[in-house]
N, C-alpha and C. Protein backbone atom coordinates (compact mmCIF):
# COMPACT_ATOMS: atom_id res chain seq x y z
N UNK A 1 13.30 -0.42 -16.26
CA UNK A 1 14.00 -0.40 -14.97
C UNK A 1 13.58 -1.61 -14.15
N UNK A 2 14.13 -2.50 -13.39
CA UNK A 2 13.83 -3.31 -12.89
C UNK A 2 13.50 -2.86 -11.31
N UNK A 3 12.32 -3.44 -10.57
CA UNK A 3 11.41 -3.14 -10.09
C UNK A 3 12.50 -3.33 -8.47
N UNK A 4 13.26 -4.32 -8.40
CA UNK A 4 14.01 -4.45 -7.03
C UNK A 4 14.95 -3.08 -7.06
N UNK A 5 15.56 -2.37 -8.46
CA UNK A 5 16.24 -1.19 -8.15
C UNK A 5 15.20 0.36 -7.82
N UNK A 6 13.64 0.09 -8.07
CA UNK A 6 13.25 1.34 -7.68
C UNK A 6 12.77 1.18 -6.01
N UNK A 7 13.02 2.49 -6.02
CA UNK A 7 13.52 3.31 -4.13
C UNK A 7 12.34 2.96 -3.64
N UNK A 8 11.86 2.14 -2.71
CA UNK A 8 10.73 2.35 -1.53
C UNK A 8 10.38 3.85 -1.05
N UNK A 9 9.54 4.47 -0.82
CA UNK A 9 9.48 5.54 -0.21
C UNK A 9 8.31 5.12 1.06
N UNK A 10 9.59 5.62 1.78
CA UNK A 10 8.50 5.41 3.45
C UNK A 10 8.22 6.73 3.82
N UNK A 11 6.90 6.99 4.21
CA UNK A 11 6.32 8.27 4.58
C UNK A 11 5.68 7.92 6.15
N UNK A 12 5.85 8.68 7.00
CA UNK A 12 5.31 8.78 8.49
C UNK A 12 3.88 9.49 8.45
N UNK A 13 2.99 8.73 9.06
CA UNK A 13 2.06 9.65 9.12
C UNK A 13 1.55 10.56 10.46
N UNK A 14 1.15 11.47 10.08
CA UNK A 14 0.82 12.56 11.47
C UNK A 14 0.41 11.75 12.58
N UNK A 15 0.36 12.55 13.65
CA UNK A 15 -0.40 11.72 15.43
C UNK A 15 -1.76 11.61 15.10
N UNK A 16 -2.47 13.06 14.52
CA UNK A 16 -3.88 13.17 14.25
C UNK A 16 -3.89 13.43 12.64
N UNK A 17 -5.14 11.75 12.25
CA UNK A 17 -5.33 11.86 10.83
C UNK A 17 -6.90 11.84 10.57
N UNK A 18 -6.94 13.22 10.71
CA UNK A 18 -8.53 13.56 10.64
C UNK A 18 -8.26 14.25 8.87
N UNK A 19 -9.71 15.10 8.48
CA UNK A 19 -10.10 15.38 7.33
C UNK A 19 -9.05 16.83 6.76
N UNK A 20 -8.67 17.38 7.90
CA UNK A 20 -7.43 18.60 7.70
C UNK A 20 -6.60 18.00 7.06
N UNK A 21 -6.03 17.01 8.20
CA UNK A 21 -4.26 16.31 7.92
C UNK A 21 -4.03 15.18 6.92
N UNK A 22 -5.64 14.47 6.59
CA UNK A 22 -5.83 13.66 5.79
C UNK A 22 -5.41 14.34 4.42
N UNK A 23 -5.68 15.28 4.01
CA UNK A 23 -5.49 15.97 2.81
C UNK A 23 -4.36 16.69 2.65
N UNK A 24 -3.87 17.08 3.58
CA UNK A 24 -2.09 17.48 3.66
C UNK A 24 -1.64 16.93 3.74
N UNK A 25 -1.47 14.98 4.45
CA UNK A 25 -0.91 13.83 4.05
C UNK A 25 -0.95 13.62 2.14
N UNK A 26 -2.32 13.55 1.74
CA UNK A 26 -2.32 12.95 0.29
C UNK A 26 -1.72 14.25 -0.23
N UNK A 27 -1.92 15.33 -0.26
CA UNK A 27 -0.86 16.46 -1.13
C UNK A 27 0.76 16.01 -0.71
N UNK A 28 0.78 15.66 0.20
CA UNK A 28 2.54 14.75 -0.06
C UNK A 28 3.15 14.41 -0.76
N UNK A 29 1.74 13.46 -0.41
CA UNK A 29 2.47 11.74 -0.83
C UNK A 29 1.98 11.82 -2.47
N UNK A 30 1.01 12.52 -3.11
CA UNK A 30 0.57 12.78 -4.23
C UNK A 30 1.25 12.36 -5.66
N UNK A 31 2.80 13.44 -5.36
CA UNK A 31 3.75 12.68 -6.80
C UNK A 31 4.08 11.62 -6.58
N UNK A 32 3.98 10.68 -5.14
CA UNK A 32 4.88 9.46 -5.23
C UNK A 32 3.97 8.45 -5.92
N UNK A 33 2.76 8.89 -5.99
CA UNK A 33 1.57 8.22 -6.34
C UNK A 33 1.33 7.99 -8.07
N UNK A 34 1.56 8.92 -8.43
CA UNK A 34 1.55 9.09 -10.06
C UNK A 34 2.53 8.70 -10.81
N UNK A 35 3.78 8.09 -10.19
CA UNK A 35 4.63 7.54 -11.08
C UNK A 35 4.63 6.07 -11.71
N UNK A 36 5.23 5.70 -12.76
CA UNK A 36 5.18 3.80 -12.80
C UNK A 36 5.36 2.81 -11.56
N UNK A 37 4.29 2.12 -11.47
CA UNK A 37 4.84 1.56 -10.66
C UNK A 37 5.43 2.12 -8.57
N UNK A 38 4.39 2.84 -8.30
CA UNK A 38 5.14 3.18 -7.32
C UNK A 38 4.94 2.24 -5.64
N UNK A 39 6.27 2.29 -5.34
CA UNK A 39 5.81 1.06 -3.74
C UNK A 39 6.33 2.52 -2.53
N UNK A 40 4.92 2.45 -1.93
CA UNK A 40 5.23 3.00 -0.64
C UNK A 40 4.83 2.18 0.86
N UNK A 41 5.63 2.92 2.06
CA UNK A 41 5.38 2.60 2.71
C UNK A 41 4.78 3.66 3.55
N UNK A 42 3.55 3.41 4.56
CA UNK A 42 3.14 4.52 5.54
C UNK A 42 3.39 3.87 6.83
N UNK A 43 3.99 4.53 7.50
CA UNK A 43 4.63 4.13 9.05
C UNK A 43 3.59 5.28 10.14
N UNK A 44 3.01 4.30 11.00
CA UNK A 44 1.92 4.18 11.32
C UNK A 44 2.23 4.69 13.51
N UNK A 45 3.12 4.56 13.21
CA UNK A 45 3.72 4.11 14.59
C UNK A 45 3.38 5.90 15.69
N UNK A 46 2.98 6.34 15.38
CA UNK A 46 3.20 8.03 15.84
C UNK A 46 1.86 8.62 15.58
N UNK A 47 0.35 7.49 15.30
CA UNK A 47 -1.10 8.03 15.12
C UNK A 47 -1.92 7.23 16.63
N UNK A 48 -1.63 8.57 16.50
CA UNK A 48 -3.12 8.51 17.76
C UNK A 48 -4.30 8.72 17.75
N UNK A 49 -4.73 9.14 16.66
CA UNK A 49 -6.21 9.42 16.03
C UNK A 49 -6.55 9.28 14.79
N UNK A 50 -7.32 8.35 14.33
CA UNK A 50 -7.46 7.71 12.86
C UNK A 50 -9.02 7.98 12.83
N UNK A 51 -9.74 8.56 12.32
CA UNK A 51 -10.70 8.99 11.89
C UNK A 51 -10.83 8.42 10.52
N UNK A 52 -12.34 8.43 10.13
CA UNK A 52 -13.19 7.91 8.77
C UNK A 52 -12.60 8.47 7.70
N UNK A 53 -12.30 10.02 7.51
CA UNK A 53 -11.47 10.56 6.56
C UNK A 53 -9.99 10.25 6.46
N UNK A 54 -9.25 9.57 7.37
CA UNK A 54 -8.12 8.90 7.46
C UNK A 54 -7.76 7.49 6.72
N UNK A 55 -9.29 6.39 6.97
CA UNK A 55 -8.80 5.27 6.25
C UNK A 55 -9.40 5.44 5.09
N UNK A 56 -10.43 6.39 4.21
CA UNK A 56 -10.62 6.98 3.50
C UNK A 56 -9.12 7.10 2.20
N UNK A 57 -8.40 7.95 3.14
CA UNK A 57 -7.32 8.21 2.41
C UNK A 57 -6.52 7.11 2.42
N UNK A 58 -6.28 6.20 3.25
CA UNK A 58 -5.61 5.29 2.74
C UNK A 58 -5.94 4.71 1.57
N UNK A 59 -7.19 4.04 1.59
CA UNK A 59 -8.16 3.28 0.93
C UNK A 59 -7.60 4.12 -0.63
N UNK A 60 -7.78 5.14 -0.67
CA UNK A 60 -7.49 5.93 -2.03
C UNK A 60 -5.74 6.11 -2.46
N UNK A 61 -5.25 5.73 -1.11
CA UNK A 61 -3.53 6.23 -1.89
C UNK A 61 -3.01 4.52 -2.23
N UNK A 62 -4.25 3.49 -1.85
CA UNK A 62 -4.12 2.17 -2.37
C UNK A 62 -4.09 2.13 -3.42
N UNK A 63 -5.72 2.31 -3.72
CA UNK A 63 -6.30 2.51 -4.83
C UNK A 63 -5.26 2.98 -6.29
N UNK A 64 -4.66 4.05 -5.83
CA UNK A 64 -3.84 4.82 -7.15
C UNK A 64 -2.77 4.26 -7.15
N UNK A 65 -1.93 3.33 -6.01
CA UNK A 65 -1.02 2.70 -6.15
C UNK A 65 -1.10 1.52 -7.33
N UNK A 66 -2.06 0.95 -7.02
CA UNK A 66 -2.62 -0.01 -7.43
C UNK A 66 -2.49 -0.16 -9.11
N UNK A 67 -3.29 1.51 -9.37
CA UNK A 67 -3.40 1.41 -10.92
C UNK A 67 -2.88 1.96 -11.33
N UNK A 68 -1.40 2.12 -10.78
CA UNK A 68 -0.12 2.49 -11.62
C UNK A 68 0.64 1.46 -11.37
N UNK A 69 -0.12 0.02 -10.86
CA UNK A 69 0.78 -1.06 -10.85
C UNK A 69 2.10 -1.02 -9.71
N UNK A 70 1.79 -0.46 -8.67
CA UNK A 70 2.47 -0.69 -7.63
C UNK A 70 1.57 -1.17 -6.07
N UNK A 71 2.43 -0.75 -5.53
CA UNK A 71 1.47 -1.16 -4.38
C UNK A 71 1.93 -0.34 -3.15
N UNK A 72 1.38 -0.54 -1.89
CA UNK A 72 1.34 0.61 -0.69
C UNK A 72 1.15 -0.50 0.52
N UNK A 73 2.23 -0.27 1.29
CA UNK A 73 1.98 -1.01 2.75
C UNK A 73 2.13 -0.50 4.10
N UNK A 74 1.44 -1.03 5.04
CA UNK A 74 1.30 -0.25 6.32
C UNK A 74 2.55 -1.13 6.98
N UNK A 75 3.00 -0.44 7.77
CA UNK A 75 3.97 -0.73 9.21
C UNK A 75 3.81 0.34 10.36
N UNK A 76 4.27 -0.82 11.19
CA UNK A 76 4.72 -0.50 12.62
C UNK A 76 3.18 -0.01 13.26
N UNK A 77 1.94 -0.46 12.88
CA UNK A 77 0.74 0.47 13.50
C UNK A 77 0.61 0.93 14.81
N UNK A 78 0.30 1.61 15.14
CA UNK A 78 -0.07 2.38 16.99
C UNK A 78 -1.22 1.02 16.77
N UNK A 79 -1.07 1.50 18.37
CA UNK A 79 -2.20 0.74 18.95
C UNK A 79 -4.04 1.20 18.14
N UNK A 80 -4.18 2.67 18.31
CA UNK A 80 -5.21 2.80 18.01
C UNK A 80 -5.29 2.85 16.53
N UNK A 81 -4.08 2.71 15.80
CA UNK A 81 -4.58 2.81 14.22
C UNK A 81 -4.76 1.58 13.90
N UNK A 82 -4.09 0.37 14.90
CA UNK A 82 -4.55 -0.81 14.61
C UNK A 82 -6.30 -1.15 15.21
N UNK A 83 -6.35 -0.77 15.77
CA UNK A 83 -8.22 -0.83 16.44
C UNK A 83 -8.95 -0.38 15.50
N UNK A 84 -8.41 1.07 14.60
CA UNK A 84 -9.48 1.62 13.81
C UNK A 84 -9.94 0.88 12.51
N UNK A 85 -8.23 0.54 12.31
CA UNK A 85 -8.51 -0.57 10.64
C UNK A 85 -8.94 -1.60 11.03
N UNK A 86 -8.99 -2.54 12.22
CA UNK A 86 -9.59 -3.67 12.23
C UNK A 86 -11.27 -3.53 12.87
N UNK A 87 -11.72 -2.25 13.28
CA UNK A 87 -13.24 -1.65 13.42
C UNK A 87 -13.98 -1.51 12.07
N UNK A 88 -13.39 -1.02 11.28
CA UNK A 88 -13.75 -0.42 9.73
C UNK A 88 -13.53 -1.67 8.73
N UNK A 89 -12.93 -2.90 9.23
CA UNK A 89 -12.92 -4.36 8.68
C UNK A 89 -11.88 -3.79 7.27
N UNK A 90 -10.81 -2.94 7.18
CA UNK A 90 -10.25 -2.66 6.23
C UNK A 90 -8.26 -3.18 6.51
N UNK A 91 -8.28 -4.17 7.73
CA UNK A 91 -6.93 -4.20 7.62
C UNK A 91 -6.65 -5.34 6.92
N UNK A 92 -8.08 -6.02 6.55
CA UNK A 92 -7.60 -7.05 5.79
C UNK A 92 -7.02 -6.80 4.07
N UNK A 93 -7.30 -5.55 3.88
CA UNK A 93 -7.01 -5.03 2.61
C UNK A 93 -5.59 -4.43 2.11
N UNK A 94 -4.97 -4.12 3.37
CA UNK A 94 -3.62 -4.07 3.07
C UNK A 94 -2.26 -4.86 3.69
N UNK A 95 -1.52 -4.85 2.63
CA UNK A 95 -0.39 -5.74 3.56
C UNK A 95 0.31 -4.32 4.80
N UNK A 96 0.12 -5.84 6.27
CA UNK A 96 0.68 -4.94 7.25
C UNK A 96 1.88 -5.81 7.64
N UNK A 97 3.04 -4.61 8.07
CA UNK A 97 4.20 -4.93 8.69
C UNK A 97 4.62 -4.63 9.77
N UNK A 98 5.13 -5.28 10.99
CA UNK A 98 5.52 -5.23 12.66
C UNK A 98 6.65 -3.38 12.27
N UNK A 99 7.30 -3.67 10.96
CA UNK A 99 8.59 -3.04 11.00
C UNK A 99 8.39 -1.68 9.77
N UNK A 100 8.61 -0.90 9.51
CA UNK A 100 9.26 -0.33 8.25
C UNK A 100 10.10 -1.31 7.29
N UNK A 101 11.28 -2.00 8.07
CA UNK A 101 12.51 -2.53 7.63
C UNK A 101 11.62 -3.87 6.34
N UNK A 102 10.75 -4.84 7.77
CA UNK A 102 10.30 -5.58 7.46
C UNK A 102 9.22 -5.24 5.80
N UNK A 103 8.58 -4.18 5.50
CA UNK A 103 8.06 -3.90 4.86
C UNK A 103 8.60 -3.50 3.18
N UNK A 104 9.34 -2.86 3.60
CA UNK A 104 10.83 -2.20 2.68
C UNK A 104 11.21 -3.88 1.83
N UNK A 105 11.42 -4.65 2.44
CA UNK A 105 11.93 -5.60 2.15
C UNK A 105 10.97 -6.72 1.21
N UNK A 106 9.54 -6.27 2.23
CA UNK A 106 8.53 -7.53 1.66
C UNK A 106 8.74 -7.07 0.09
N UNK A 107 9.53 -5.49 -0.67
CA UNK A 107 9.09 -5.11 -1.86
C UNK A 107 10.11 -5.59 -2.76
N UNK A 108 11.21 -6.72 -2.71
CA UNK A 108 12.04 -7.45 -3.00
C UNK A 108 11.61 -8.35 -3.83
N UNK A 109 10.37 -8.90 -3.52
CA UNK A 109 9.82 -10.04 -4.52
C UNK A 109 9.07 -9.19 -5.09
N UNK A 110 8.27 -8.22 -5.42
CA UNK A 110 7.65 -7.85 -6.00
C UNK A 110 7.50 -7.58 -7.22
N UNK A 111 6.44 -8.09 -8.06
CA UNK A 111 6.13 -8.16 -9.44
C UNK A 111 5.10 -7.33 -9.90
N UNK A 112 5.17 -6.57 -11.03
CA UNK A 112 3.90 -5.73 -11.31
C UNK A 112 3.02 -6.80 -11.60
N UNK A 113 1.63 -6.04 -11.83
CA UNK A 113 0.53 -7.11 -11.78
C UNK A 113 0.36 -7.70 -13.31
N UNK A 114 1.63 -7.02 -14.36
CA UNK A 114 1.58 -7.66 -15.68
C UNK A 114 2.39 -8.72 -15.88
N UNK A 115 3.40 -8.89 -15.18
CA UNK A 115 4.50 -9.80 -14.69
C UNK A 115 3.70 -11.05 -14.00
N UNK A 116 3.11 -10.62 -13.11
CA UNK A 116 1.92 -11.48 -12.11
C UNK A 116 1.40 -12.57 -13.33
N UNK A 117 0.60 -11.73 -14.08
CA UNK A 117 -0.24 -12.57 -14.98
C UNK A 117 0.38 -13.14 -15.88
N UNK A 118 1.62 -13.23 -16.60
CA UNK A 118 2.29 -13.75 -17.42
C UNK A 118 2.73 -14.92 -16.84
N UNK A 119 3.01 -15.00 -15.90
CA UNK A 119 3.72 -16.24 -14.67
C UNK A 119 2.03 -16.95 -14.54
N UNK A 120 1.18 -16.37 -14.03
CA UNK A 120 0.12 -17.47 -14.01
C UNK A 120 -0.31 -17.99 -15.30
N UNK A 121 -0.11 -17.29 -16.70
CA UNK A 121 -0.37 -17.94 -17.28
C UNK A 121 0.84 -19.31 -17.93
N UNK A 122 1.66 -19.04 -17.84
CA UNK A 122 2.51 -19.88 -18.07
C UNK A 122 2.52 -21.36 -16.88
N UNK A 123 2.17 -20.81 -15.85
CA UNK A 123 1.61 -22.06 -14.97
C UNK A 123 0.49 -23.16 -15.47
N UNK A 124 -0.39 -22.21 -15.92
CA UNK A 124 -1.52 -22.64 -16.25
C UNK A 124 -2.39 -22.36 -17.80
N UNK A 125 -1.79 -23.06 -18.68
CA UNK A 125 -1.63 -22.69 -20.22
C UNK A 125 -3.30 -23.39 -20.05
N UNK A 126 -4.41 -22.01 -21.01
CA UNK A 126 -5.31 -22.04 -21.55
C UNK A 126 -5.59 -24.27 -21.56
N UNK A 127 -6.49 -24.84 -21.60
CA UNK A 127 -7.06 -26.03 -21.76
C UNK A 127 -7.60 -26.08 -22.89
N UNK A 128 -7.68 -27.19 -24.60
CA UNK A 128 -8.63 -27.10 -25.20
C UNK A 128 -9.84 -27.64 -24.99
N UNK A 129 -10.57 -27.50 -25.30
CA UNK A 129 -12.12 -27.57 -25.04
C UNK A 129 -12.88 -28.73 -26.51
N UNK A 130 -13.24 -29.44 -26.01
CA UNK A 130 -13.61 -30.54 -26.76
C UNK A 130 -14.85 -30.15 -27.51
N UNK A 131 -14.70 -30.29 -29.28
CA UNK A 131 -15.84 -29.63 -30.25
C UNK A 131 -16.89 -30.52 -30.13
């Protein structure tokens, strides 16, 4: 299946993302997590309380994105979910977007990370090494 025809899924997250809602967020978002390849988005715009068990869970619904070869991006952050990820030095770890729209979109170019490496290597073909 080619990667520009599979669906973005944008998920909203709660006002308060403490250690309760943190875990009723990831039971959600859970199957979107386990498939090939999956790209989500978490829309950020409606948290007013981001707690340690909150970027926790992000950090982990990265993580599994990751190693099913997709990826996970933040938009639209509140004010305080932007204070918390840049307190916890973790917003440098995900791609963030002003928009949903904007985000949805960044997943247009997107290449799995086996695709990734085939292109760098073809950039940059192995060197021989002098006997």
């Amino acid at each position: 299946m080619d990667t520009n025809s599979r669906p973005v899924v944008v998920k909203r997250m709660p006002a308060r993302v403490d250690a309760r809602t943190a875990r009723e967020f990831l039971r959600d978002v859970q199957p979107f997590l386990t498939i090939d390849r999956p790209q989500l988005v978490f829309d950020l715009s409606q948290v007013v309380r981001l707690d340690a068990a909150g970027v926790e869970m992000l950090l982990h619904c990265m993580s599994q994105a990751h190693r099913r070869d997709g990826d996970l991006k933040l938009a639209s952050l509140s004010a305080q979910s932007a204070v918390v990820l840049e307190l916890t030095r973790t917003e440098r770890l995900f791609e963030i977007y002003d928009s949903c729209t904007d985000a949805i979109r960044s997943f247009s170019g997107f290449l799995p990370n086996a695709m990734r490496l085939q292109l760098l290597d073809r950039r940059h073909p192995p060197t021989a090494t002098a006997a």
